[in-house]
PDB file of N, CA and C in Angstrom:
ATOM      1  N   UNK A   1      97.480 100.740  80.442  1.00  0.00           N
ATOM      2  CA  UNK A   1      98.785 100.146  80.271  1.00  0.00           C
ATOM      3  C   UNK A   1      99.754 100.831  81.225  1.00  0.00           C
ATOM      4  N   UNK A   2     100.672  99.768  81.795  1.00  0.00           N
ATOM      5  CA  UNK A   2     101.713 100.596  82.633  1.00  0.00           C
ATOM      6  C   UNK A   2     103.063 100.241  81.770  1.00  0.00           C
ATOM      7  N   UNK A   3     103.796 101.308  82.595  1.00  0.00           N
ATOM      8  CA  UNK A   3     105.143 101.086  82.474  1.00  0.00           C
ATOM      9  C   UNK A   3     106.621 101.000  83.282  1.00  0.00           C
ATOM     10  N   UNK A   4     107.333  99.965  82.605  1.00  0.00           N
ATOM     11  CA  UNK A   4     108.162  99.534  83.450  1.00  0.00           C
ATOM     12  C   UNK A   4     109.995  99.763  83.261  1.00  0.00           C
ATOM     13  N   UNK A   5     110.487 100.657  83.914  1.00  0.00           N
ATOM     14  CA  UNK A   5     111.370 101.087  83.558  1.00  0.00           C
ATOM     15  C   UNK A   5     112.622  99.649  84.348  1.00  0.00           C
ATOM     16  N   UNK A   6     112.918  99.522  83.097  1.00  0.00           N
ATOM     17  CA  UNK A   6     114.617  97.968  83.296  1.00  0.00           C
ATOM     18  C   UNK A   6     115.781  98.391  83.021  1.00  0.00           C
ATOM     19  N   UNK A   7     116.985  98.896  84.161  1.00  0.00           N
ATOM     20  CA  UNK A   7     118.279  99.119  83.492  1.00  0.00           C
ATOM     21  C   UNK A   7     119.189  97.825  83.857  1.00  0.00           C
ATOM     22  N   UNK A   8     120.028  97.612  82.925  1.00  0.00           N
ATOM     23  CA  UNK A   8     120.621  96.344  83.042  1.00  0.00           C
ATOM     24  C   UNK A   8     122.611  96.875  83.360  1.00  0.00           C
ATOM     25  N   UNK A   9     123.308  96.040  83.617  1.00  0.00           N
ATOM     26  CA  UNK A   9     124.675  96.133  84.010  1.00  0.00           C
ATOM     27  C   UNK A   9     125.556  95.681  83.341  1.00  0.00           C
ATOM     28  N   UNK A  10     125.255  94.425  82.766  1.00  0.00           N
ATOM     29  CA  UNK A  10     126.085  93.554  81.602  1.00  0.00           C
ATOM     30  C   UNK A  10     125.337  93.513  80.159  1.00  0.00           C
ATOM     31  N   UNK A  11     126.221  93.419  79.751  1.00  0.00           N
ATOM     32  CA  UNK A  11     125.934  93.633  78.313  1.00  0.00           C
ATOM     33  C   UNK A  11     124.893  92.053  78.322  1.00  0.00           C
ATOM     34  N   UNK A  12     124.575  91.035  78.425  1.00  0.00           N
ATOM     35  CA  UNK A  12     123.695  89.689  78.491  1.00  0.00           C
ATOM     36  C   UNK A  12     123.323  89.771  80.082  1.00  0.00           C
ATOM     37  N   UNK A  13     122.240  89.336  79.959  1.00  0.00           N
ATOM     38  CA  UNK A  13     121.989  89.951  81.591  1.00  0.00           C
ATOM     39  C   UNK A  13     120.288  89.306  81.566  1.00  0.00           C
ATOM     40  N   UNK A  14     119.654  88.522  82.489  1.00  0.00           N
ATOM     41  CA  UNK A  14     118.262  88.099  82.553  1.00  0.00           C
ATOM     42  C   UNK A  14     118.058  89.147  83.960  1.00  0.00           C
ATOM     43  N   UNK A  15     116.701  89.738  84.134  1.00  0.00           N
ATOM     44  CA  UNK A  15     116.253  90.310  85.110  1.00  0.00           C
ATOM     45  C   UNK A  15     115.416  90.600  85.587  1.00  0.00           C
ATOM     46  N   UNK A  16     114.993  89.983  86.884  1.00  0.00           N
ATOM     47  CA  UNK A  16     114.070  89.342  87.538  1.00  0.00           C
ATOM     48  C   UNK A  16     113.065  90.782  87.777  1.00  0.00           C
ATOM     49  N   UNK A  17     112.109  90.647  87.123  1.00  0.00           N
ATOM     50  CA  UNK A  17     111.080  91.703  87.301  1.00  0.00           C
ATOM     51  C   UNK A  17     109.883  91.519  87.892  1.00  0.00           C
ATOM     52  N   UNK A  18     109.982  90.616  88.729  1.00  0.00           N
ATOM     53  CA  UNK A  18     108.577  89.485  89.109  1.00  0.00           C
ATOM     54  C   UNK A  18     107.799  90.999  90.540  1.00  0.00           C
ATOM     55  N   UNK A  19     108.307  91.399  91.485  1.00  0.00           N
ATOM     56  CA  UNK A  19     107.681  92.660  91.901  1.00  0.00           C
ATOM     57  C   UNK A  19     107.464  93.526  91.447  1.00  0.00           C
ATOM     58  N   UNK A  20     107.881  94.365  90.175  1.00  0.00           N
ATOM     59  CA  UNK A  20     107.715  95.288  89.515  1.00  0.00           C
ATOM     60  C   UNK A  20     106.311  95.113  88.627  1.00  0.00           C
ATOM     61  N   UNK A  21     106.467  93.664  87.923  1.00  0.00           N
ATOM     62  CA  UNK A  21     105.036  93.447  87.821  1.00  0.00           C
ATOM     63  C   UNK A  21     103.604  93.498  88.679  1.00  0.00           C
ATOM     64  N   UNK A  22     104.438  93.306  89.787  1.00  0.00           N
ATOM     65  CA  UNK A  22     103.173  93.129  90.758  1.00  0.00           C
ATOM     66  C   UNK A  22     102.680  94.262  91.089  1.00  0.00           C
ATOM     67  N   UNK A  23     103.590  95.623  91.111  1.00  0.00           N
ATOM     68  CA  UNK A  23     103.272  96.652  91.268  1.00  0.00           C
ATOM     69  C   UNK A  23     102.794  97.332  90.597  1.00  0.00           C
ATOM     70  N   UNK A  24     102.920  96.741  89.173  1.00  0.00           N
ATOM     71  CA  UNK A  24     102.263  97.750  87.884  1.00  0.00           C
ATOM     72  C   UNK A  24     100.676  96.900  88.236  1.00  0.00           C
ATOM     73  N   UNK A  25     100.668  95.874  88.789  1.00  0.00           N
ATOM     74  CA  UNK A  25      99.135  95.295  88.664  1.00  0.00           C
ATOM     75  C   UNK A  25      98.557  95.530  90.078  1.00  0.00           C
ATOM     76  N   UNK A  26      98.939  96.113  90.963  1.00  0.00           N
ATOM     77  CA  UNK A  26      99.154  96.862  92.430  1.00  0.00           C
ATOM     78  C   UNK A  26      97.123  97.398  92.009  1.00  0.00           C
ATOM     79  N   UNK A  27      95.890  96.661  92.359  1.00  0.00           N
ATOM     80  CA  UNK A  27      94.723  96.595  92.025  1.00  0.00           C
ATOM     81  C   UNK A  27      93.847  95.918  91.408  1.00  0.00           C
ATOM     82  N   UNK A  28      94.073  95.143  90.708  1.00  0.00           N
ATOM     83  CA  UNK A  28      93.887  94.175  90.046  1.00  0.00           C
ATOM     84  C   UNK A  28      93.471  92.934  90.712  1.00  0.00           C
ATOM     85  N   UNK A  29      92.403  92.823  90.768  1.00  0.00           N
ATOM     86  CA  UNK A  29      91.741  91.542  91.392  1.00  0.00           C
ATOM     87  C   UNK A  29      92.296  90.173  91.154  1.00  0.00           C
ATOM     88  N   UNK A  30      93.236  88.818  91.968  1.00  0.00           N
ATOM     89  CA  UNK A  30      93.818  88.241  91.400  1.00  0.00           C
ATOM     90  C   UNK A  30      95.009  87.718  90.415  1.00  0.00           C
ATOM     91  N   UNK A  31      95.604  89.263  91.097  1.00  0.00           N
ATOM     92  CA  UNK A  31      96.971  89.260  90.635  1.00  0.00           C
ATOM     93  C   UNK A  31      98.441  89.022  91.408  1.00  0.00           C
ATOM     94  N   UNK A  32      98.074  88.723  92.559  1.00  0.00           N
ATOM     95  CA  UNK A  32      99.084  88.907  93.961  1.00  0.00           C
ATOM     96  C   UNK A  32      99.947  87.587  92.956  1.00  0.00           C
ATOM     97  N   UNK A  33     101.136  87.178  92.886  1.00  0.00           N
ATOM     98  CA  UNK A  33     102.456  86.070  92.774  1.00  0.00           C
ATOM     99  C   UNK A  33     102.438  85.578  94.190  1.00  0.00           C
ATOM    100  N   UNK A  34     102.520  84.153  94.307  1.00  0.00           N
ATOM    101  CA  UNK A  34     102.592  83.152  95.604  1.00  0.00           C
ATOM    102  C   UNK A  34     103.606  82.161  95.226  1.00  0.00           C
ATOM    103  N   UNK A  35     104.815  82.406  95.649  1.00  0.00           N
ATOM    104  CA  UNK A  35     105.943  81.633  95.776  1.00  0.00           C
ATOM    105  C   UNK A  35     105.640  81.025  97.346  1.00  0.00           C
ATOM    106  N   UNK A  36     104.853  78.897  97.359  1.00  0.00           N
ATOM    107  CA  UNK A  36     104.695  78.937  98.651  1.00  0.00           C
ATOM    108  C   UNK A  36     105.088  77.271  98.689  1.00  0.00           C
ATOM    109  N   UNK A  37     105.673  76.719  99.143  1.00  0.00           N
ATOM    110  CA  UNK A  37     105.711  75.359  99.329  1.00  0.00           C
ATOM    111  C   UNK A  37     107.619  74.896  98.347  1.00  0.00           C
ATOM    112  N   UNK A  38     107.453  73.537  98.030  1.00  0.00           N
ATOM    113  CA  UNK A  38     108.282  73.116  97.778  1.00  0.00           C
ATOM    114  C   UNK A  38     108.121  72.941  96.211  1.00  0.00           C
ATOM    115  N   UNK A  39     106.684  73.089  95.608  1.00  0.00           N
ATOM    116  CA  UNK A  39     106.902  73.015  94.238  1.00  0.00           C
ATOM    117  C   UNK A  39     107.644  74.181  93.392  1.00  0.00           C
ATOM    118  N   UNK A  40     107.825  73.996  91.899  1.00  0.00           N
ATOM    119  CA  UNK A  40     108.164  74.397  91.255  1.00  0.00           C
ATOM    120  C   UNK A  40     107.102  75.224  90.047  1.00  0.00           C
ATOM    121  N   UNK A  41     105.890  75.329  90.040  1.00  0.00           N
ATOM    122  CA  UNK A  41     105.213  76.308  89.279  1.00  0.00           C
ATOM    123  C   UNK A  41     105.889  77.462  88.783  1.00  0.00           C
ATOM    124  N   UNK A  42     106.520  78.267  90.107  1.00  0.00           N
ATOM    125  CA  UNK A  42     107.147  79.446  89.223  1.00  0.00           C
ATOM    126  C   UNK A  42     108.022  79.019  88.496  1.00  0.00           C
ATOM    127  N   UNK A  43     108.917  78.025  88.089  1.00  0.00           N
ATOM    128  CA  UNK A  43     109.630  77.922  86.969  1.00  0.00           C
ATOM    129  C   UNK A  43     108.682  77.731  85.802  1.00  0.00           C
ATOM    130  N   UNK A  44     107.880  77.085  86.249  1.00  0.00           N
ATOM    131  CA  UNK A  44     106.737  76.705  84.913  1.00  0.00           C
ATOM    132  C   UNK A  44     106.051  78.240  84.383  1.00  0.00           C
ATOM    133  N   UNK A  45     105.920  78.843  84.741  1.00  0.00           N
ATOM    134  CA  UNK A  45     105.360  79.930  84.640  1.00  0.00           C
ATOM    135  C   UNK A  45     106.447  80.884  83.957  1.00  0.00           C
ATOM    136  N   UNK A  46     107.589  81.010  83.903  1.00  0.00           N
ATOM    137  CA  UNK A  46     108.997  81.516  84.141  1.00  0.00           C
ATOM    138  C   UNK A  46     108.810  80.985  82.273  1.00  0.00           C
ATOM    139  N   UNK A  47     109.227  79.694  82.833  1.00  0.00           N
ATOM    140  CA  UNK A  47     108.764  78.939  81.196  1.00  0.00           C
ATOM    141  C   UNK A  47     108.554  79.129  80.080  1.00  0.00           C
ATOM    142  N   UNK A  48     106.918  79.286  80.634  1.00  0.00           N
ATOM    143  CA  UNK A  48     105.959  79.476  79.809  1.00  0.00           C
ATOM    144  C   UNK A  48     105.714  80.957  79.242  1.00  0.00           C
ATOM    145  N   UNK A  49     106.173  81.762  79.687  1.00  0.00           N
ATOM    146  CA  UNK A  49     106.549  83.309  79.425  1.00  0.00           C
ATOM    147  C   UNK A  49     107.925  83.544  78.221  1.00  0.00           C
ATOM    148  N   UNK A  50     108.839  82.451  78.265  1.00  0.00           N
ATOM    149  CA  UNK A  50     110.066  82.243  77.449  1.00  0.00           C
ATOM    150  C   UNK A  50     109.350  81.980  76.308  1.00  0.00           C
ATOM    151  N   UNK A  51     109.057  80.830  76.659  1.00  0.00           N
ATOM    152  CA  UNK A  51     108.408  79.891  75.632  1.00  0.00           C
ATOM    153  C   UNK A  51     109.585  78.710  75.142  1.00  0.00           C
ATOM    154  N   UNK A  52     109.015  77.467  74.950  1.00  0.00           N
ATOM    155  CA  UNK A  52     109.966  76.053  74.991  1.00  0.00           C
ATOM    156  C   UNK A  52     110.887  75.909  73.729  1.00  0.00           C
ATOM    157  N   UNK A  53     110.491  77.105  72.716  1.00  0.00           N
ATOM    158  CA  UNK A  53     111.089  76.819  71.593  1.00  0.00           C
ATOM    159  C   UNK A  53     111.150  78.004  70.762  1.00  0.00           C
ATOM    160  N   UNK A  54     111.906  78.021  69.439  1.00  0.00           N
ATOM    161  CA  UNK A  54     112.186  79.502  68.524  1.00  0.00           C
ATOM    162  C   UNK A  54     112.303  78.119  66.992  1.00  0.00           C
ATOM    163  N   UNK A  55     111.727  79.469  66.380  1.00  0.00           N
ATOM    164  CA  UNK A  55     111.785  78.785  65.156  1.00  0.00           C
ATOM    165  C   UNK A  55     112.516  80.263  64.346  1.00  0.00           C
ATOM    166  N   UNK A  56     113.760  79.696  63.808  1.00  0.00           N
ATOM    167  CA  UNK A  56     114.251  80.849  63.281  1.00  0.00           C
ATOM    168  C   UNK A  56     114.590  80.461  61.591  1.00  0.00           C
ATOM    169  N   UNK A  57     114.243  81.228  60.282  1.00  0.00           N
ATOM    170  CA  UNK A  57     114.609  81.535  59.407  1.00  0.00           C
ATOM    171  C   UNK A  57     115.963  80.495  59.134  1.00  0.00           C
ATOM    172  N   UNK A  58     116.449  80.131  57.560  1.00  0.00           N
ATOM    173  CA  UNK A  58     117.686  79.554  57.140  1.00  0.00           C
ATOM    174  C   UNK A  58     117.679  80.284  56.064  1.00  0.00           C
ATOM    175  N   UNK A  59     118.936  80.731  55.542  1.00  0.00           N
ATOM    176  CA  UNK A  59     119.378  81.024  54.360  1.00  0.00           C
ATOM    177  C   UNK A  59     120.585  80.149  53.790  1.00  0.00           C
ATOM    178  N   UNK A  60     120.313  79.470  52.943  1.00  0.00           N
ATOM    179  CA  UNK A  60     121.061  77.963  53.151  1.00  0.00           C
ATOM    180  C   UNK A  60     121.226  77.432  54.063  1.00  0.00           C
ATOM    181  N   UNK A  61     122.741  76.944  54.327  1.00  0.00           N
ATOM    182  CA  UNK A  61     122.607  76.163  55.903  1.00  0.00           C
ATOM    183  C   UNK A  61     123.055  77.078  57.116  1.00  0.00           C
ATOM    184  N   UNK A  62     122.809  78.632  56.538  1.00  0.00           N
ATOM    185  CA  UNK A  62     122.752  80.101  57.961  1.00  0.00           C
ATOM    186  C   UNK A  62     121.743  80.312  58.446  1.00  0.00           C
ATOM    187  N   UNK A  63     122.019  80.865  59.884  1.00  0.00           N
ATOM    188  CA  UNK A  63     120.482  81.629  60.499  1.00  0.00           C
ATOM    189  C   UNK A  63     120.350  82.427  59.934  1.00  0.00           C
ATOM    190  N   UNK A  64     119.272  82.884  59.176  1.00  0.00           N
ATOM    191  CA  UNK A  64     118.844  84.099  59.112  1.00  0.00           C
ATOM    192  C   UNK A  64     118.556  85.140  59.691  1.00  0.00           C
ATOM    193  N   UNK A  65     119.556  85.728  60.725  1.00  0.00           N
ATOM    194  CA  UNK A  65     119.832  86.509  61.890  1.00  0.00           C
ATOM    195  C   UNK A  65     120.041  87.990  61.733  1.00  0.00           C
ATOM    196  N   UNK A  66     119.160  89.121  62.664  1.00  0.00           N
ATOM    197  CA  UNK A  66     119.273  90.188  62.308  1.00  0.00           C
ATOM    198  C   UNK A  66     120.765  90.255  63.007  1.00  0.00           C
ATOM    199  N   UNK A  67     121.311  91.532  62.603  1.00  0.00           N
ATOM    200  CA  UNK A  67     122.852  92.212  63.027  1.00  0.00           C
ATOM    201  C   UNK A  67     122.987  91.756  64.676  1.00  0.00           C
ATOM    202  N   UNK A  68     121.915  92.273  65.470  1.00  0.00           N
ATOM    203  CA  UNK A  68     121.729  92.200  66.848  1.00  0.00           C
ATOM    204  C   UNK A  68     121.221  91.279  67.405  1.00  0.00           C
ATOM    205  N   UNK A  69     120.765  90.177  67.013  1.00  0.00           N
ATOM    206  CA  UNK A  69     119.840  89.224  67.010  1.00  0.00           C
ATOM    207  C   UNK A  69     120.545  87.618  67.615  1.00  0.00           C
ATOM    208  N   UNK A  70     120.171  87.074  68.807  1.00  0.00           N
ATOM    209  CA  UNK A  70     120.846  85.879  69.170  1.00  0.00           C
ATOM    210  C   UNK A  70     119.861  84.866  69.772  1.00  0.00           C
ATOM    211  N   UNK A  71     120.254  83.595  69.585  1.00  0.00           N
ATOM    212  CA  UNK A  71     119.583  82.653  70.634  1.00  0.00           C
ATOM    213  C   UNK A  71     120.145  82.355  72.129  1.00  0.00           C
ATOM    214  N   UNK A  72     119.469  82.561  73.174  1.00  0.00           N
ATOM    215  CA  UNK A  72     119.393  82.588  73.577  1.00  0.00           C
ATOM    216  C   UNK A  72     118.843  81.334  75.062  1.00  0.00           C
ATOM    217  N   UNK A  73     119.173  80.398  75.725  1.00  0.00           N
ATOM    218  CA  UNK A  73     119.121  79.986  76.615  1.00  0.00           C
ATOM    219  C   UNK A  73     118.573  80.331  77.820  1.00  0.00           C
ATOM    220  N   UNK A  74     117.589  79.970  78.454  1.00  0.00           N
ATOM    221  CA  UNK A  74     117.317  80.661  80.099  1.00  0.00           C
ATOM    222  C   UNK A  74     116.571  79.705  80.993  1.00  0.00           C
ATOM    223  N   UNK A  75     117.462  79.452  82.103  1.00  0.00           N
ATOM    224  CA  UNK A  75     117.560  78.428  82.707  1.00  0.00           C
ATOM    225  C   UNK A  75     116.878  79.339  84.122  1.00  0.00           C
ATOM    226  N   UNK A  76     115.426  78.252  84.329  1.00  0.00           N
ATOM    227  CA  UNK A  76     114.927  78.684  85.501  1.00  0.00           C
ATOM    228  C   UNK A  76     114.306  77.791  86.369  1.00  0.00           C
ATOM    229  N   UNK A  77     115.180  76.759  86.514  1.00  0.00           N
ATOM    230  CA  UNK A  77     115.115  75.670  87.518  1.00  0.00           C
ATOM    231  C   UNK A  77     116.420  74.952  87.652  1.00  0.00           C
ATOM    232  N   UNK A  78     117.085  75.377  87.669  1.00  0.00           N
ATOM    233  CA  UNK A  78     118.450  74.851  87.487  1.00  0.00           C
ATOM    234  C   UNK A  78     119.548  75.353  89.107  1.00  0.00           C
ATOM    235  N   UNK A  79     119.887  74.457  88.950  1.00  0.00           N
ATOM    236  CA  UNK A  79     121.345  74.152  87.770  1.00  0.00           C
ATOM    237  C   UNK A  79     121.224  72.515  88.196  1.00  0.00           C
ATOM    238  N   UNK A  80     121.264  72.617  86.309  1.00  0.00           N
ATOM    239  CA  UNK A  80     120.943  71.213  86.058  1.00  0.00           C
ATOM    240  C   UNK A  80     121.632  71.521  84.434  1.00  0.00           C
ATOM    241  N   UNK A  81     121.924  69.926  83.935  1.00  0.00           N
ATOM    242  CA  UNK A  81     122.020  69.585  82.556  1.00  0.00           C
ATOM    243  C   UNK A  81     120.577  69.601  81.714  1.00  0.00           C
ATOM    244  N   UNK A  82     121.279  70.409  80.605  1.00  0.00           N
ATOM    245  CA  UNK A  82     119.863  70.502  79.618  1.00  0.00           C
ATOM    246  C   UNK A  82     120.454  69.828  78.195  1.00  0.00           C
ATOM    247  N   UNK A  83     119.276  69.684  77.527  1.00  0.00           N
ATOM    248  CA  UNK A  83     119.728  69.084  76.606  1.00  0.00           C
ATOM    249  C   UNK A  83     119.152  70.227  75.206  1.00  0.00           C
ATOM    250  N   UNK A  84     119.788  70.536  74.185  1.00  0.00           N
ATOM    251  CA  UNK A  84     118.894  71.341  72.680  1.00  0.00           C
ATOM    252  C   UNK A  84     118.802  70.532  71.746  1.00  0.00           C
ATOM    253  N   UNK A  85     117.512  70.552  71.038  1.00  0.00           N
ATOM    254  CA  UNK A  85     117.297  70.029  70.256  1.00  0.00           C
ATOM    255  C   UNK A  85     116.968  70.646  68.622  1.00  0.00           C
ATOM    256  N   UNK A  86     118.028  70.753  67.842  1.00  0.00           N
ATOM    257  CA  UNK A  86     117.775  71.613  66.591  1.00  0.00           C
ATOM    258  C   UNK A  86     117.230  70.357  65.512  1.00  0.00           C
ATOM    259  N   UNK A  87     115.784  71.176  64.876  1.00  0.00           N
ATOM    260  CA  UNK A  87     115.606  70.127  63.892  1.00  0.00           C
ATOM    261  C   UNK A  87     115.095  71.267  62.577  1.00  0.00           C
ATOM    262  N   UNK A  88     115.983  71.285  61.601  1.00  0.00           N
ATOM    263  CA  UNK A  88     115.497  72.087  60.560  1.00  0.00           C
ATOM    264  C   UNK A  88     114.474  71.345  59.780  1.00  0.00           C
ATOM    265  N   UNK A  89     113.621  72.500  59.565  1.00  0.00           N
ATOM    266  CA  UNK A  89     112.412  72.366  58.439  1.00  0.00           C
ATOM    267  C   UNK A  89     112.520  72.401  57.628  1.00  0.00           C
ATOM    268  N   UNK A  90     112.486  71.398  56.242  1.00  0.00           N
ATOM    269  CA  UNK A  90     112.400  71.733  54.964  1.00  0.00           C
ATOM    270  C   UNK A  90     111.044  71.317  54.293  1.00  0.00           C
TER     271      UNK A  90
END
């Protein structure tokens, strides 16, 4: 296991760690990142690391939210209009 030291500047802050990974995997057969052409994969990938959705807790009609705890947005193909879609479970 490696490790990866992240200091941030703003208190909300996304940060692009995409070489730092590469360097912790700096041997690793099949690990090189190829940003090459006009597609968009690395957003998909970007994505898919987020993940498309959160399913969070209700306590009546509240989040059930720790003290520190937020949702969060992260836009990595943009700038573009997005749309959210909240659908509670009962």
């Amino acid at each position: 296991m490696r490790e990866i030291d992240i200091s941030t500047e703003r208190k909300t802050q996304l940060v692009e760690i995409t070489r730092e990974v590469e360097a912790a995997l700096n041997g690793v057969d099949g690990a090189k990142h190829i940003e090459a052409g006009e597609e968009n994969a690395p957003s998909h990938v970007r994505a898919s690391l987020a993940g498309p959705q959160v399913l969070v807790p209700l306590e009546g009609s509240r989040l059930a939210l720790g003290t520190w705890q937020g949702i969060f947005f992260c836009e990595f193909d943009g700038p573009r209009k997005r749309k959210v879609y909240v659908t509670p479970l009962t």
